[in-house]
N, C-alpha and C. Protein backbone atom coordinates (compact mmCIF):
# COMPACT_ATOMS: atom_id res chain seq x y z
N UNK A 1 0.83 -1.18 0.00
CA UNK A 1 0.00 0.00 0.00
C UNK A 1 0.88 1.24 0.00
N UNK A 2 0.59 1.88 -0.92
CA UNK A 2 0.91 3.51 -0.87
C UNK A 2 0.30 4.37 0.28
N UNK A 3 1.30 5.31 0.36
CA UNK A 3 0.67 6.75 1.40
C UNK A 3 -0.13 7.90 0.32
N UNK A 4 -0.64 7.82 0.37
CA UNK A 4 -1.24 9.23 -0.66
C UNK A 4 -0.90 10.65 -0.03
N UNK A 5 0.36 10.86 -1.17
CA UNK A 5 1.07 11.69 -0.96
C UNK A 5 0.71 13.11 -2.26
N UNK A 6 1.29 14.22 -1.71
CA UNK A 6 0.61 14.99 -2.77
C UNK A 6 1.93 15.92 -3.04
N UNK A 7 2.35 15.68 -4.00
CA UNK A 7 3.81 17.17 -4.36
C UNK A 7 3.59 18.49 -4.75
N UNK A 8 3.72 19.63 -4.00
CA UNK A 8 3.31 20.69 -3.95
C UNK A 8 4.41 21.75 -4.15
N UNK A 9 4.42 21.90 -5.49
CA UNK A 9 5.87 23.23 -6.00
C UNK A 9 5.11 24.35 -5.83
N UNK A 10 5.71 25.57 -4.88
CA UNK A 10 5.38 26.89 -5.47
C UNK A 10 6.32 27.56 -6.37
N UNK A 11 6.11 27.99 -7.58
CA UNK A 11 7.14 29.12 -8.16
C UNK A 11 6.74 30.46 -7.76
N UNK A 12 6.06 30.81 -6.85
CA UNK A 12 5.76 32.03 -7.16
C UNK A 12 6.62 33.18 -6.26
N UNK A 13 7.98 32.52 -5.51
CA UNK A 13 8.78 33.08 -4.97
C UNK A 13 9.90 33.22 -5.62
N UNK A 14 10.24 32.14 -6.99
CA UNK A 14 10.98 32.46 -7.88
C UNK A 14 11.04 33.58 -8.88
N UNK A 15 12.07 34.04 -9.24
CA UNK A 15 12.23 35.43 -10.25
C UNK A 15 13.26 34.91 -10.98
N UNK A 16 12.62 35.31 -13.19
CA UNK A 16 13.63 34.61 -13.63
C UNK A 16 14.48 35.74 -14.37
N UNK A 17 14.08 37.15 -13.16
CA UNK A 17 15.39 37.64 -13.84
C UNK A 17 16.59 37.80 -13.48
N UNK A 18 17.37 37.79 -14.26
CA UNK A 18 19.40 37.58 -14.08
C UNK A 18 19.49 38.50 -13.34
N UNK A 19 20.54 37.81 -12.25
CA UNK A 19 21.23 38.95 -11.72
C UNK A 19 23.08 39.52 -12.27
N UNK A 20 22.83 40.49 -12.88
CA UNK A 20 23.61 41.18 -13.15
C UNK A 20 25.13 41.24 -12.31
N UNK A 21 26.39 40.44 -12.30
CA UNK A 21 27.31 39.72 -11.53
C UNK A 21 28.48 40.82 -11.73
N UNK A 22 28.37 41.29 -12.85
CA UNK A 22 30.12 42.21 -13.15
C UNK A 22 29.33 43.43 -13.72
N UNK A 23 30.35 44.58 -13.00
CA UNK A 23 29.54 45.49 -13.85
C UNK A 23 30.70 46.19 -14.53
N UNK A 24 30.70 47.09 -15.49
CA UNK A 24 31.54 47.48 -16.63
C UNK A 24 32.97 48.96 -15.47
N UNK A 25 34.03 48.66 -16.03
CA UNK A 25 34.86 49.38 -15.56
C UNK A 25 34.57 50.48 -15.81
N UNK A 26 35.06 51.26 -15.17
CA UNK A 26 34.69 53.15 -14.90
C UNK A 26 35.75 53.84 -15.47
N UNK A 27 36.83 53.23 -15.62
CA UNK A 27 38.19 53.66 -16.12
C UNK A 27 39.06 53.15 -17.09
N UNK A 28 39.53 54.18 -17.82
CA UNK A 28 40.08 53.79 -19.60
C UNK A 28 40.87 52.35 -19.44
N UNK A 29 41.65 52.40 -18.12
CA UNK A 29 42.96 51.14 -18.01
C UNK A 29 41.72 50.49 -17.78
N UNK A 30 40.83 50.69 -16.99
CA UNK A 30 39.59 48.60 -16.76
C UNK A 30 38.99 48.60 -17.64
N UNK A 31 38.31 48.98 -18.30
CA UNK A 31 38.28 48.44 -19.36
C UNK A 31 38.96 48.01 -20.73
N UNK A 32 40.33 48.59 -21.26
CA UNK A 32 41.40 47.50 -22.06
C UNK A 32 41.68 46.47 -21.25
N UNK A 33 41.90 46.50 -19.72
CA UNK A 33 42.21 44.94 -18.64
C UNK A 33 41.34 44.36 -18.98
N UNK A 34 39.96 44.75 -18.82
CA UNK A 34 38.93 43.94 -18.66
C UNK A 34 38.79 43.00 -20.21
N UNK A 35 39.12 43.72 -21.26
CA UNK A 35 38.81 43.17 -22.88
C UNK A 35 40.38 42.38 -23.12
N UNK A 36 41.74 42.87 -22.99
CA UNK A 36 42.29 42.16 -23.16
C UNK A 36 43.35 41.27 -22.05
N UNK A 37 42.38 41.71 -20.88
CA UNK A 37 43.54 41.24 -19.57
C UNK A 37 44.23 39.39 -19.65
N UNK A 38 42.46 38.91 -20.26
CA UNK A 38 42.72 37.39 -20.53
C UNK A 38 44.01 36.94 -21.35
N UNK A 39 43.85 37.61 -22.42
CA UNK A 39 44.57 37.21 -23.44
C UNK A 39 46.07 37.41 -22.73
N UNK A 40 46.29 38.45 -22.41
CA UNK A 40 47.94 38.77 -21.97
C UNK A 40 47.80 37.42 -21.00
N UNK A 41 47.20 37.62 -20.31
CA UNK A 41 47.44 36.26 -18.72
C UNK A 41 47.40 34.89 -19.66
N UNK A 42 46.51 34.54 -20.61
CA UNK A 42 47.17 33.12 -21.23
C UNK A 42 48.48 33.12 -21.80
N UNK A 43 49.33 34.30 -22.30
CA UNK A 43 49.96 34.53 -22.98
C UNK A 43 51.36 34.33 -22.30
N UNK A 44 51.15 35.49 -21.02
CA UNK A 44 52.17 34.50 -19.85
C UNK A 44 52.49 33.40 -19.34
N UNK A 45 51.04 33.03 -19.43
CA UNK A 45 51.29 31.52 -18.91
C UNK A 45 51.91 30.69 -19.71
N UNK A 46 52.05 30.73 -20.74
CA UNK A 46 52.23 29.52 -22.06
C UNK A 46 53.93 30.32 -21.90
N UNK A 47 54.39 31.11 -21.72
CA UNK A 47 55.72 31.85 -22.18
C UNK A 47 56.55 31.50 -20.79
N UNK A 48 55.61 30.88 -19.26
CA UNK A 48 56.55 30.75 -18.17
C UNK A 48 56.36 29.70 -18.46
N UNK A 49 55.42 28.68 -18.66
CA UNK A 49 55.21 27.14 -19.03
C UNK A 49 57.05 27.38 -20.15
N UNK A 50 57.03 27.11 -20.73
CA UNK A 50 57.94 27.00 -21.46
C UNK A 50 59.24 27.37 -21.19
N UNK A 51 59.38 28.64 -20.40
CA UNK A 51 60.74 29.06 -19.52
C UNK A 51 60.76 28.16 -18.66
N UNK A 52 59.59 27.03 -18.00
CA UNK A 52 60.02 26.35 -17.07
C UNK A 52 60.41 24.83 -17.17
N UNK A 53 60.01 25.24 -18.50
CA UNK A 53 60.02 23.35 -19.29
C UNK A 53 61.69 23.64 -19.73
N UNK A 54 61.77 24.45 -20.31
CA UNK A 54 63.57 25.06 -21.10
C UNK A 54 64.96 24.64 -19.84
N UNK A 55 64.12 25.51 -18.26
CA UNK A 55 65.02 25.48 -16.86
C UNK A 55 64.80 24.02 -16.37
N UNK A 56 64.14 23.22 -16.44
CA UNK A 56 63.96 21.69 -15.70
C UNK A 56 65.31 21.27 -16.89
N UNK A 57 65.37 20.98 -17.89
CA UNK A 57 65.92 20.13 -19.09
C UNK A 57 66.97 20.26 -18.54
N UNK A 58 67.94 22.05 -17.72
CA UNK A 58 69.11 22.12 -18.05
C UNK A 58 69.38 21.63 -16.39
N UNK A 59 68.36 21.94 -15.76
CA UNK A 59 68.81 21.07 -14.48
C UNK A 59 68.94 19.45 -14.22
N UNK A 60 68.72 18.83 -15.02
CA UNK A 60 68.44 17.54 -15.09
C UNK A 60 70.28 17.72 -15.55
């Protein structure tokens, strides 16, 4: 035997609008950081990756 059970969702405390997380830089330097900050930071990374792969070889 079953319990007669009844599932009861309210949405009506839900809201499906976005909340807005980053908001746009105020200043000429945050925003070029903000558009190309990524790119330079992968750019380092791949250029110390490799200075560090170059320094292990000669320590070995």
């Amino acid at each position: 035997m079953e319990p007669n059970q009844e599932n009861k969702t309210t949405t009506s405390n839900i809201t499906s609008e976005p909340t807005q997380e980053k908001e746009e830089p105020k200043t000429g330097f945050g925003r070029f950081f903000s558009k190309v900050g990524y790119s330079i930071w992968i750019a380092v990374m791949i250029v110390g990756g490799i200075i560090a792969f170059l320094v292990s070889l000669l320590v070995l």
